[in-house]
C-alpha atoms as a PDB file:
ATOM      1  CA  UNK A   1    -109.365 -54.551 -97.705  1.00  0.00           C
ATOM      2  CA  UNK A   2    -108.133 -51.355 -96.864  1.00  0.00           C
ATOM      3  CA  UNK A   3    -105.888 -49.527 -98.870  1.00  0.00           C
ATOM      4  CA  UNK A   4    -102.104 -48.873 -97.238  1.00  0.00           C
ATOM      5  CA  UNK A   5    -101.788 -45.226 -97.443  1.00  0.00           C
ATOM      6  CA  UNK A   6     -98.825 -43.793 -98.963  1.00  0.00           C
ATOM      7  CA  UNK A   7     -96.291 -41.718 -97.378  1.00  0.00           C
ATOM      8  CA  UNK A   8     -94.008 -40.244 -99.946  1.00  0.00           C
ATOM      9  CA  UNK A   9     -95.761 -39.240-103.641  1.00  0.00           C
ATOM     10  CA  UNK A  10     -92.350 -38.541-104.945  1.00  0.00           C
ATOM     11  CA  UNK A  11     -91.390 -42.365-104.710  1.00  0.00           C
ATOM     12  CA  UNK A  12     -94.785 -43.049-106.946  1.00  0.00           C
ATOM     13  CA  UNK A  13     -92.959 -40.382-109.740  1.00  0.00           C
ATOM     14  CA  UNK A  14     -89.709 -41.324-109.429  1.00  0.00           C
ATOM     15  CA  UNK A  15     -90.700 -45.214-109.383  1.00  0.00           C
ATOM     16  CA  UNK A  16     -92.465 -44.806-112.737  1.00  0.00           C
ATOM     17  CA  UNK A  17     -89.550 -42.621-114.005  1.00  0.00           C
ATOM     18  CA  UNK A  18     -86.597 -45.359-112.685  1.00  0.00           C
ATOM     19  CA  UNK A  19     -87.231 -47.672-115.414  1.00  0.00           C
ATOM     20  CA  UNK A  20     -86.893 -44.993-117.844  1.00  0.00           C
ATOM     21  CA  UNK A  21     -83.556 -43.353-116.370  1.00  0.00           C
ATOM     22  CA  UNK A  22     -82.177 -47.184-115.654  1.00  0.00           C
ATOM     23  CA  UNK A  23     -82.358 -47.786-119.416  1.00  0.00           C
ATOM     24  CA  UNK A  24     -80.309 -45.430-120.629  1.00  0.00           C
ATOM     25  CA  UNK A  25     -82.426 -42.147-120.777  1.00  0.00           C
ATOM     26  CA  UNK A  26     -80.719 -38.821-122.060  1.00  0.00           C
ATOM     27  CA  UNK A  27     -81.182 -35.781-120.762  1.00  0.00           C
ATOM     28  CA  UNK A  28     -83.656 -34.257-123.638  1.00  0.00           C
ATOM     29  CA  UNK A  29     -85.468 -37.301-122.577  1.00  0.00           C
ATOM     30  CA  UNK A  30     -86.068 -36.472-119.307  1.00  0.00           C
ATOM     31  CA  UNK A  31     -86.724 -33.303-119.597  1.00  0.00           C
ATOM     32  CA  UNK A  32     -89.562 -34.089-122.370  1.00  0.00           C
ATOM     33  CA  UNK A  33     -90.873 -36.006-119.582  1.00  0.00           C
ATOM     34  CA  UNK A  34     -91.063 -33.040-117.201  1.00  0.00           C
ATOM     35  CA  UNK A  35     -92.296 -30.849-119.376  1.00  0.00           C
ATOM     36  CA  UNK A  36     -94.829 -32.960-120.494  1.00  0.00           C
ATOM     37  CA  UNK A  37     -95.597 -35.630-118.980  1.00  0.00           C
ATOM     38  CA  UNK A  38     -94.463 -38.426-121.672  1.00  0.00           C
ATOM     39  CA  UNK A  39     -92.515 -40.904-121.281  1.00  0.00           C
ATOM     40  CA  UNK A  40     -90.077 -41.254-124.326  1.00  0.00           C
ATOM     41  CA  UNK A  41     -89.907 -44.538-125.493  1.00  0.00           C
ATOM     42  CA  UNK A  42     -86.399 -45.623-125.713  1.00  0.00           C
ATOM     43  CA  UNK A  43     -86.860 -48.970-126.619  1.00  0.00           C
ATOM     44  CA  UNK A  44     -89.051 -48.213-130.071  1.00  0.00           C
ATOM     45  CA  UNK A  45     -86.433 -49.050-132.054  1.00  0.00           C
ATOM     46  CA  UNK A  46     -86.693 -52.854-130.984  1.00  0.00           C
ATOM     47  CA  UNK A  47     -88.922 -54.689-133.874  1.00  0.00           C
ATOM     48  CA  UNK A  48     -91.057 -56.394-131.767  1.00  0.00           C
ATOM     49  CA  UNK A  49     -95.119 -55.279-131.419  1.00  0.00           C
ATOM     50  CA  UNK A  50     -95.835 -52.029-129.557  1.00  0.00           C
ATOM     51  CA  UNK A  51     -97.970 -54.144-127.025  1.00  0.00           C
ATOM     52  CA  UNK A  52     -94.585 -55.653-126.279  1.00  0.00           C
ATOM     53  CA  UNK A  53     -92.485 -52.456-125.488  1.00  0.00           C
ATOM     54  CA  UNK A  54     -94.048 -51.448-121.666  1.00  0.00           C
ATOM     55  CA  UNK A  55     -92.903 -55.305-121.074  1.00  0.00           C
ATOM     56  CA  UNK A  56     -89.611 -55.159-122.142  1.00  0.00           C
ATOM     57  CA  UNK A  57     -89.036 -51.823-120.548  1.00  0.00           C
ATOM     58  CA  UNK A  58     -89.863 -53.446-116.948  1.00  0.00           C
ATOM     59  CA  UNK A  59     -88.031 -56.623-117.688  1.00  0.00           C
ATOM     60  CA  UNK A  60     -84.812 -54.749-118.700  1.00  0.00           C
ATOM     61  CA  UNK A  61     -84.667 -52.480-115.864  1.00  0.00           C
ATOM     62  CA  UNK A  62     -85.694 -55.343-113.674  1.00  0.00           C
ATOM     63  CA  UNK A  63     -82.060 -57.247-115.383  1.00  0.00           C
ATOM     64  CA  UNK A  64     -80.058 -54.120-115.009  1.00  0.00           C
ATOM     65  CA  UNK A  65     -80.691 -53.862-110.938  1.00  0.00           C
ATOM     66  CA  UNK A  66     -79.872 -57.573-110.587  1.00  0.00           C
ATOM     67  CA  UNK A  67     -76.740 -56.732-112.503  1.00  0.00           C
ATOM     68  CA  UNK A  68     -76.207 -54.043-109.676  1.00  0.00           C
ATOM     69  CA  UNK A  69     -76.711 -56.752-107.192  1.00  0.00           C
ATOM     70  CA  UNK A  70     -74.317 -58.880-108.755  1.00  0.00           C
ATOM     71  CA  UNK A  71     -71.944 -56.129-108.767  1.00  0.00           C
ATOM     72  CA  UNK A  72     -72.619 -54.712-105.178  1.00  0.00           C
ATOM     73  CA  UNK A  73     -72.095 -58.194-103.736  1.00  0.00           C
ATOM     74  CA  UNK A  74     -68.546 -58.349-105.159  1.00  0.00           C
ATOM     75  CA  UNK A  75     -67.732 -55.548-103.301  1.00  0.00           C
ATOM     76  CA  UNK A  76     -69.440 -55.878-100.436  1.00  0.00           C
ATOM     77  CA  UNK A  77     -71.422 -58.605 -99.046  1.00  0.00           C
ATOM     78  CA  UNK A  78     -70.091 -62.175 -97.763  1.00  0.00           C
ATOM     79  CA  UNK A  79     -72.657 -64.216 -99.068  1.00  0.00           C
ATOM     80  CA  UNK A  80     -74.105 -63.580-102.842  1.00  0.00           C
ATOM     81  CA  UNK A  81     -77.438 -62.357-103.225  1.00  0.00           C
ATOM     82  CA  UNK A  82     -80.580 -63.808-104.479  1.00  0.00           C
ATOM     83  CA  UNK A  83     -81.133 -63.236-108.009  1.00  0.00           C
ATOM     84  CA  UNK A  84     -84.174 -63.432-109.519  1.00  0.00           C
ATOM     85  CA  UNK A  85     -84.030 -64.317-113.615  1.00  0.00           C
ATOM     86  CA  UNK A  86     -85.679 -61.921-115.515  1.00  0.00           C
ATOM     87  CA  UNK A  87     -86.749 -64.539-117.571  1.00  0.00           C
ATOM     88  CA  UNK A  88     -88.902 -65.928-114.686  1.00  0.00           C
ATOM     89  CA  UNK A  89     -90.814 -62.454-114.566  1.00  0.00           C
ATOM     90  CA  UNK A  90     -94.463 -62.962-115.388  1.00  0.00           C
ATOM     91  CA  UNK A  91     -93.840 -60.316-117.525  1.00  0.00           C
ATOM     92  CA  UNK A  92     -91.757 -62.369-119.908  1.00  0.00           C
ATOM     93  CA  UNK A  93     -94.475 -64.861-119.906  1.00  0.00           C
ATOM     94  CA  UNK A  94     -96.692 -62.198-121.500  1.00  0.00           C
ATOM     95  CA  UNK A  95     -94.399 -61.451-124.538  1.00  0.00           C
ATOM     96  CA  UNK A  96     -94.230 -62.783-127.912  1.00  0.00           C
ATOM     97  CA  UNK A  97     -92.146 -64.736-129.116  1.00  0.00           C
ATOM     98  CA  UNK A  98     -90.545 -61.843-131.035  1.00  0.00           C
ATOM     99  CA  UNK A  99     -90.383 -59.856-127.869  1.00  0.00           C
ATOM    100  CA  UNK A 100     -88.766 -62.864-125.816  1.00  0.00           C
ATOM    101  CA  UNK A 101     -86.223 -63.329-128.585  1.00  0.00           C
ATOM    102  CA  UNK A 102     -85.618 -59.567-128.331  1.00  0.00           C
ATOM    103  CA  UNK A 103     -85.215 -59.888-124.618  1.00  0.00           C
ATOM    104  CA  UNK A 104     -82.630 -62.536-124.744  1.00  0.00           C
ATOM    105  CA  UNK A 105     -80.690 -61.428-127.120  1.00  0.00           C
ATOM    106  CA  UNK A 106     -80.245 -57.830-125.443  1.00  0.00           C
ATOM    107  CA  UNK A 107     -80.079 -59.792-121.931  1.00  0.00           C
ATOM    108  CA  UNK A 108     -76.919 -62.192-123.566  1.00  0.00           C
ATOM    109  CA  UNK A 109     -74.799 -58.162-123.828  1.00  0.00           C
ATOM    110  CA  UNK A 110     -75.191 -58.045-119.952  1.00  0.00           C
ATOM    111  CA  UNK A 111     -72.022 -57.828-118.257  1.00  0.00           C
ATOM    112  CA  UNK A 112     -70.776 -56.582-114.648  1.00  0.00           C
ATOM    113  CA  UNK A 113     -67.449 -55.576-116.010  1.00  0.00           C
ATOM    114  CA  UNK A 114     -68.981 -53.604-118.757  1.00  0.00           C
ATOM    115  CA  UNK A 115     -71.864 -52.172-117.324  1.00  0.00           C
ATOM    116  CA  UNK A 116     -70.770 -51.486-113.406  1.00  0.00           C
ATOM    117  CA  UNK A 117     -71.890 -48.235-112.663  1.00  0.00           C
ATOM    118  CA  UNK A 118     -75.130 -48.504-114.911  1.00  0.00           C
ATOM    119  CA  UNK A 119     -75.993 -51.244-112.962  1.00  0.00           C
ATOM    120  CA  UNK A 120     -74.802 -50.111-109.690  1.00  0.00           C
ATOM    121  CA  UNK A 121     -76.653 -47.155-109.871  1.00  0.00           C
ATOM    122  CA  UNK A 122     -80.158 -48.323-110.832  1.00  0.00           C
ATOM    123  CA  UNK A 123     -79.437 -50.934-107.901  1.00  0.00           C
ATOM    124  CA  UNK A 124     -79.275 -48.192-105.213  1.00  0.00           C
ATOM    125  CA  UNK A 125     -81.919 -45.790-106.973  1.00  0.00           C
ATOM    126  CA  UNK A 126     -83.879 -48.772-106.586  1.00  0.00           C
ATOM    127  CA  UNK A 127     -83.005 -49.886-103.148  1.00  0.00           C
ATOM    128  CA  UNK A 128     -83.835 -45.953-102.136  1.00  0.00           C
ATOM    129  CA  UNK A 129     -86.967 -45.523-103.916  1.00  0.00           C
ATOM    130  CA  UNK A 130     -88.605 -48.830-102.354  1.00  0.00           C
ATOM    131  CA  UNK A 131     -87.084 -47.236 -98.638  1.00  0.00           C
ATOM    132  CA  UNK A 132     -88.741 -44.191 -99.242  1.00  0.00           C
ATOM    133  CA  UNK A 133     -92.063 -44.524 -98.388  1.00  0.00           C
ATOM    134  CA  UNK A 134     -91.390 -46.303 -95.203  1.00  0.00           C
ATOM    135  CA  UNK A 135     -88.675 -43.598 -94.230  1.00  0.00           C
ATOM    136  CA  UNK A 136     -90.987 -40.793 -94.699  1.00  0.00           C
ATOM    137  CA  UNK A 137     -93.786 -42.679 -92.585  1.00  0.00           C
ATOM    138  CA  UNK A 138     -91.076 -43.562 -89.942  1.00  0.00           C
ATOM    139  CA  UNK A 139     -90.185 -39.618 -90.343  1.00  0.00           C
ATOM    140  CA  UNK A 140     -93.429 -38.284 -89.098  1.00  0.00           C
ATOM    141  CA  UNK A 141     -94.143 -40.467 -86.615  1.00  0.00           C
ATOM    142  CA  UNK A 142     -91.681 -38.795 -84.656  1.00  0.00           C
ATOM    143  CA  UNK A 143     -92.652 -35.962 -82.361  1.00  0.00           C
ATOM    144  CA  UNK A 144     -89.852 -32.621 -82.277  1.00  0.00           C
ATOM    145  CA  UNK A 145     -87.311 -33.779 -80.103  1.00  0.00           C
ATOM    146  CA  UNK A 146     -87.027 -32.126 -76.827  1.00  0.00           C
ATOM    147  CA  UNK A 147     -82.951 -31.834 -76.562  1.00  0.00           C
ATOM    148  CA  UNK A 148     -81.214 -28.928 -76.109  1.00  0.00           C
ATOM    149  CA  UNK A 149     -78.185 -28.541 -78.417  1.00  0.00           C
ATOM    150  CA  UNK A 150     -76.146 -26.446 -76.244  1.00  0.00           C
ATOM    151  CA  UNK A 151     -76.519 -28.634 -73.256  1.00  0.00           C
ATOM    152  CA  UNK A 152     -74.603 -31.748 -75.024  1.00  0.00           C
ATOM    153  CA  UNK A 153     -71.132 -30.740 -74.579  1.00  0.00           C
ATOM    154  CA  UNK A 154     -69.734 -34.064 -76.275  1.00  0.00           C
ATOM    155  CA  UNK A 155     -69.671 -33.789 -79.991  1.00  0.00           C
ATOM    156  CA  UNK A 156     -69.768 -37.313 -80.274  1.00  0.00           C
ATOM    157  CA  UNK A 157     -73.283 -37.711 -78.402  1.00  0.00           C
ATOM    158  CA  UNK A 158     -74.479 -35.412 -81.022  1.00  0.00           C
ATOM    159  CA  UNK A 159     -73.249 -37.892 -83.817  1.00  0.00           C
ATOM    160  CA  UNK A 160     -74.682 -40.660 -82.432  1.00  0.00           C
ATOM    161  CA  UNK A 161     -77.833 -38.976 -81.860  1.00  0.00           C
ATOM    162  CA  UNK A 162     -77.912 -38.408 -85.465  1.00  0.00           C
ATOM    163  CA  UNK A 163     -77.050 -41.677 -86.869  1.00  0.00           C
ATOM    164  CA  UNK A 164     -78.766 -43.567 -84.532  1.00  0.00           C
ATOM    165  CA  UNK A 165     -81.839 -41.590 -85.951  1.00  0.00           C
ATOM    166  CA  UNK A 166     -80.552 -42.086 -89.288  1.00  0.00           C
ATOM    167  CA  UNK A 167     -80.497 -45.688 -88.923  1.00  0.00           C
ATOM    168  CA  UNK A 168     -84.097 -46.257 -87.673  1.00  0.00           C
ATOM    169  CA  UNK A 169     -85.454 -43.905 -90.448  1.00  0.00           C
ATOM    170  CA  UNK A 170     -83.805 -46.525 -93.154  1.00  0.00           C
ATOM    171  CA  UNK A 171     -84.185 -49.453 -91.456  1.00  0.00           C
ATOM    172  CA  UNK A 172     -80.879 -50.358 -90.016  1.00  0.00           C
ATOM    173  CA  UNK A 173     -82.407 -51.678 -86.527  1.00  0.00           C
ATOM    174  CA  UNK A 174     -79.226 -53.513 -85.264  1.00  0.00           C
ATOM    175  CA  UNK A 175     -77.058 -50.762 -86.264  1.00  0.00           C
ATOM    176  CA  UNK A 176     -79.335 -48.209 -84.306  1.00  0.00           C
ATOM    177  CA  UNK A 177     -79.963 -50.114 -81.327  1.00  0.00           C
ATOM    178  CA  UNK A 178     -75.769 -50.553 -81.047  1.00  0.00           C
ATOM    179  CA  UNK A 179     -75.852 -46.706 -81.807  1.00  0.00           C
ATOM    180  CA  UNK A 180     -78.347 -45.994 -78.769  1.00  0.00           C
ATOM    181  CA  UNK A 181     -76.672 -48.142 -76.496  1.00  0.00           C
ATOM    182  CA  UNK A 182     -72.883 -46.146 -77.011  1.00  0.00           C
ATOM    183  CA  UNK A 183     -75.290 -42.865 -77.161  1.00  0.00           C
ATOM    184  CA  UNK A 184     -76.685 -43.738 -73.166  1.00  0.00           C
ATOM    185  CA  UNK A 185     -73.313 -45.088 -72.161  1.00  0.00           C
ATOM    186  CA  UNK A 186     -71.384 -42.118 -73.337  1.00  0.00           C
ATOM    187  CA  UNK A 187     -74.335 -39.822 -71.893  1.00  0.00           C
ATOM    188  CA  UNK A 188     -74.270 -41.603 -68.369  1.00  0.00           C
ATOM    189  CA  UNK A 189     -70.262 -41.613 -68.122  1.00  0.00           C
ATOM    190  CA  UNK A 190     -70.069 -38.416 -68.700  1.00  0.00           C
ATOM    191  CA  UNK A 191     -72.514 -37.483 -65.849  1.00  0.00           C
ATOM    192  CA  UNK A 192     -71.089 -39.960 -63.326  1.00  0.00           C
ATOM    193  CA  UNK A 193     -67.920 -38.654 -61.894  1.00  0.00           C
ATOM    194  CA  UNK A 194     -66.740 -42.212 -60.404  1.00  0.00           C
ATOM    195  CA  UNK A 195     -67.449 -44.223 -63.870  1.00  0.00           C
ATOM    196  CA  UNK A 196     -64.675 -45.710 -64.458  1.00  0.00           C
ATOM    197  CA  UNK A 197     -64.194 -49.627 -64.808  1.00  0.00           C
ATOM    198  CA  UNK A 198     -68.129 -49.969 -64.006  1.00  0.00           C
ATOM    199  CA  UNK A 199     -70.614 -51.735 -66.522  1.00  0.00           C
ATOM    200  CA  UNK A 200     -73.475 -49.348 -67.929  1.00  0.00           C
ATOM    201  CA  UNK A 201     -75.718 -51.754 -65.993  1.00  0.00           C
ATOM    202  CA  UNK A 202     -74.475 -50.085 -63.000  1.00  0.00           C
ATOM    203  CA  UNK A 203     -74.313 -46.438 -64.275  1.00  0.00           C
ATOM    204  CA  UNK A 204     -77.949 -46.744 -65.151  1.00  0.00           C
ATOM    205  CA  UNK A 205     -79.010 -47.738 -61.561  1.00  0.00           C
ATOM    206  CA  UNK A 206     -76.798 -45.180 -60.555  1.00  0.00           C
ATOM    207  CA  UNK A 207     -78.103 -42.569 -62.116  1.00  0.00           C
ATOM    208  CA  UNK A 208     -80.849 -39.913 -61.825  1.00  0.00           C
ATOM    209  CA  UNK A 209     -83.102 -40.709 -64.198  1.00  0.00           C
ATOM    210  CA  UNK A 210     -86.929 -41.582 -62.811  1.00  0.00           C
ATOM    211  CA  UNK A 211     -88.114 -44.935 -62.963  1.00  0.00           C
ATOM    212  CA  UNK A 212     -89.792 -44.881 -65.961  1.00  0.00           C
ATOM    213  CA  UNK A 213     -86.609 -43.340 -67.892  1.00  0.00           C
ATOM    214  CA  UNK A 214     -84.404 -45.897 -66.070  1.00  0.00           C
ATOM    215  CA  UNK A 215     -86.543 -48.751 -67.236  1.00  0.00           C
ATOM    216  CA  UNK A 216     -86.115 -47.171 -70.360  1.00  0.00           C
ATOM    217  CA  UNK A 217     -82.635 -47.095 -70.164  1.00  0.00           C
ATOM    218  CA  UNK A 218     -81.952 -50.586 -69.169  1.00  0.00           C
ATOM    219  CA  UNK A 219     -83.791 -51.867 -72.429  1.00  0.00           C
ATOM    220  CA  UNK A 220     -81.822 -49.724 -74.801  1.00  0.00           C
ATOM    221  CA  UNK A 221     -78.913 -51.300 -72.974  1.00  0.00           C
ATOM    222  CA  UNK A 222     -80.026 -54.831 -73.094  1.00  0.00           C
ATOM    223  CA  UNK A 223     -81.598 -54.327 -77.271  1.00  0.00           C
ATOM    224  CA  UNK A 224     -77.802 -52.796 -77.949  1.00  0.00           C
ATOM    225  CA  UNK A 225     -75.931 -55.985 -76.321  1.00  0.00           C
ATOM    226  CA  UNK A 226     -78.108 -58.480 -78.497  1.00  0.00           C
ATOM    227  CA  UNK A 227     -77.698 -56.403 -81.908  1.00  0.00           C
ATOM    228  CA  UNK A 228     -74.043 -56.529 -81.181  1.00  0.00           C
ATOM    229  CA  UNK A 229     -73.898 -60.074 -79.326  1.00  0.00           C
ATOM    230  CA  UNK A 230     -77.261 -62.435 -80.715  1.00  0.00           C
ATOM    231  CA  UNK A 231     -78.088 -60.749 -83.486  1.00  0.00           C
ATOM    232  CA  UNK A 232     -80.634 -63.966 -84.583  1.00  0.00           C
ATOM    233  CA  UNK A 233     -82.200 -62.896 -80.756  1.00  0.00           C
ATOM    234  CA  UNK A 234     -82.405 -59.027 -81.173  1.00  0.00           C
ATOM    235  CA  UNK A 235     -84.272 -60.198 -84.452  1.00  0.00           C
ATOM    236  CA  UNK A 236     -86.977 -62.067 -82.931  1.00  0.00           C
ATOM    237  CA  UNK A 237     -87.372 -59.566 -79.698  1.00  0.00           C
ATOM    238  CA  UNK A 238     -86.327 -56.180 -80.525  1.00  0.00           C
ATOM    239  CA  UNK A 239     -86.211 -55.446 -84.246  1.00  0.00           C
ATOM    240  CA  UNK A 240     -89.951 -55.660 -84.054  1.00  0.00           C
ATOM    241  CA  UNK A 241     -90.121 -53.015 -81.948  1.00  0.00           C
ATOM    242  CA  UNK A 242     -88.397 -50.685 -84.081  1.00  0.00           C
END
C-alpha cells in the first residue's frame, strides 16, 4: 500500500508536542523540549508503572479536547457533539489496573466550568493541527493567481476573493461555494450597466466571458444556490469537487 505523503512536517512536531502543551506544560518545559529534544514528563509524579505514563499522557489529552468539545458546543453548535469516552480508548485497555485507577480518578476532577479555556484551547489546537496537512496540500495545488489587484475597484470583491480562498484551504466547501457565487455576482453587476432587477443567470449569459469561462460561471452559480438552498444536495454533487 502506498504511503500518503505528508504535506506539512510542522503538524508531525507540533502533533507530538500537543499532548504535552494540552496537559499543562510550563514554559521551562517547553523550552527543554526545544533545546533538546525531550519531552518532560509531566505526569511522573502519578504512582503508576513507567510503561503506563506514554498511555496516560494520550488518554488525558485525548479527555481534555472532548472537554473542549463539550465546551465549544455550548457556545456554539445546535446539536451536541459526539463524544468519545476516554475510557473506550484502546489505550485504556492497555493500562494496569493502577494506571486505570489513576486515570479515573484524575478524569472524575474534569469539569467545563473549571477547566474552559484549557479545554477550549487544546480543542482548537487540535482541530488545527489535524487541518493542517490537508490545508498545506490544498495550498500548493494552487497555481499563482492571474488577477490584477489594481483592476478590482470593489473592495468587497477583494474580500470575497480572499475568504472564499480561505474557506476551500480549511475545508469550509458550502461556505466557499456561497462566497464564489456573491464574488461572480458582484463581479458581473458591476460590469453590466443595465443589471438591475435581473437574476445572475441572466448576467452570466449576458456577459463577455468565452464559453468555456461562461460554463464555468454558470456552475459556480448553480454549486452557490445548493450550499445556500440544499445543502444535503451540494453535499452529494459539489463538495466532492472541492
Amino acid at each position: 500500500m502506498k504511503e500518503k505523503p505528508v504535506y506539512s512536517r510542522a503538524s508531525r512536531v507540533l502533533r507530538r508536542l500537543l499532548p504535552v502543551v494540552s496537559l499543562g506544560a510550563s514554559d521551562d518545559d517547553l523550552q527543554h523540549w526545544f533545546d533538546t529534544g525531550e519531552i518532560v514528563e509531566l505526569l511522573s509524579g502519578i504512582e503508576v508503572r513507567n510503561e503506563d505514563l506514554n498511555l496516560i499522557e494520550k488518554i488525558l489529552h485525548h479527555a481534555t479536547v472532548e472537554l473542549g468539545k463539550q465546551c465549544a458546543a455550548d457556545r456554539l453548535l445546535l446539536l451536541g457533539p459526539s463524544l468519545k469516552d476516554p475510557k473506550s480508548l484502546p489505550e485504556f485497555r492497555q493500562l494496569s489496573p493502577e494506571g486505570r485507577e489513576a486515570v479515573e480518578s484524575i478524569l472524575s476532577g474534569f469539569c467545563p466550568s473549571s477547566y474552559k479555556e484549557w479545554a477550549l484551547d487544546a480543542k482548537y489546537a487540535d482541530e488545527v493541527l489535524t487541518k493542517l496537512d490537508k490545508i498545506v496540500e490544498r495550498a500548493s495545488s494552487l497555481e499563482p493567481h492571474q488577477v490584477n489587484p489594481e483592476s478590482i475597484a470593489k473592495r468587497n470583491l477583494k474580500a470575497y476573493f480572499e475568504e472564499a480562498h480561505r474557506c476551500y484551504l480549511y475545508g469550509f466547501h458550502r461556505a466557499c461555494a456561497v462566497l464564489c457565487r456573491a464574488m461572480l455576482e458582484s463581479g458581473l453587476r458591476g460590469k453590466d450597466p443595465d443589471h438591475e432587477g435581473k437574476p445572475l443567470e441572466d448576467l452570466i449569459q449576458r456577459s463577455e466571458l468565452k464559453h468555456a469561462l461562461r460554463y464555468g460561471a454558470d456552475e459556480v452559480r448553480k454549486a452557490g444556490n445548493l450550499a445556500a438552498h440544499d445543502a444535503a444536495k451540494f453535499e452529494e454533487n459539489d463538495a466532492p469537487r472541492l
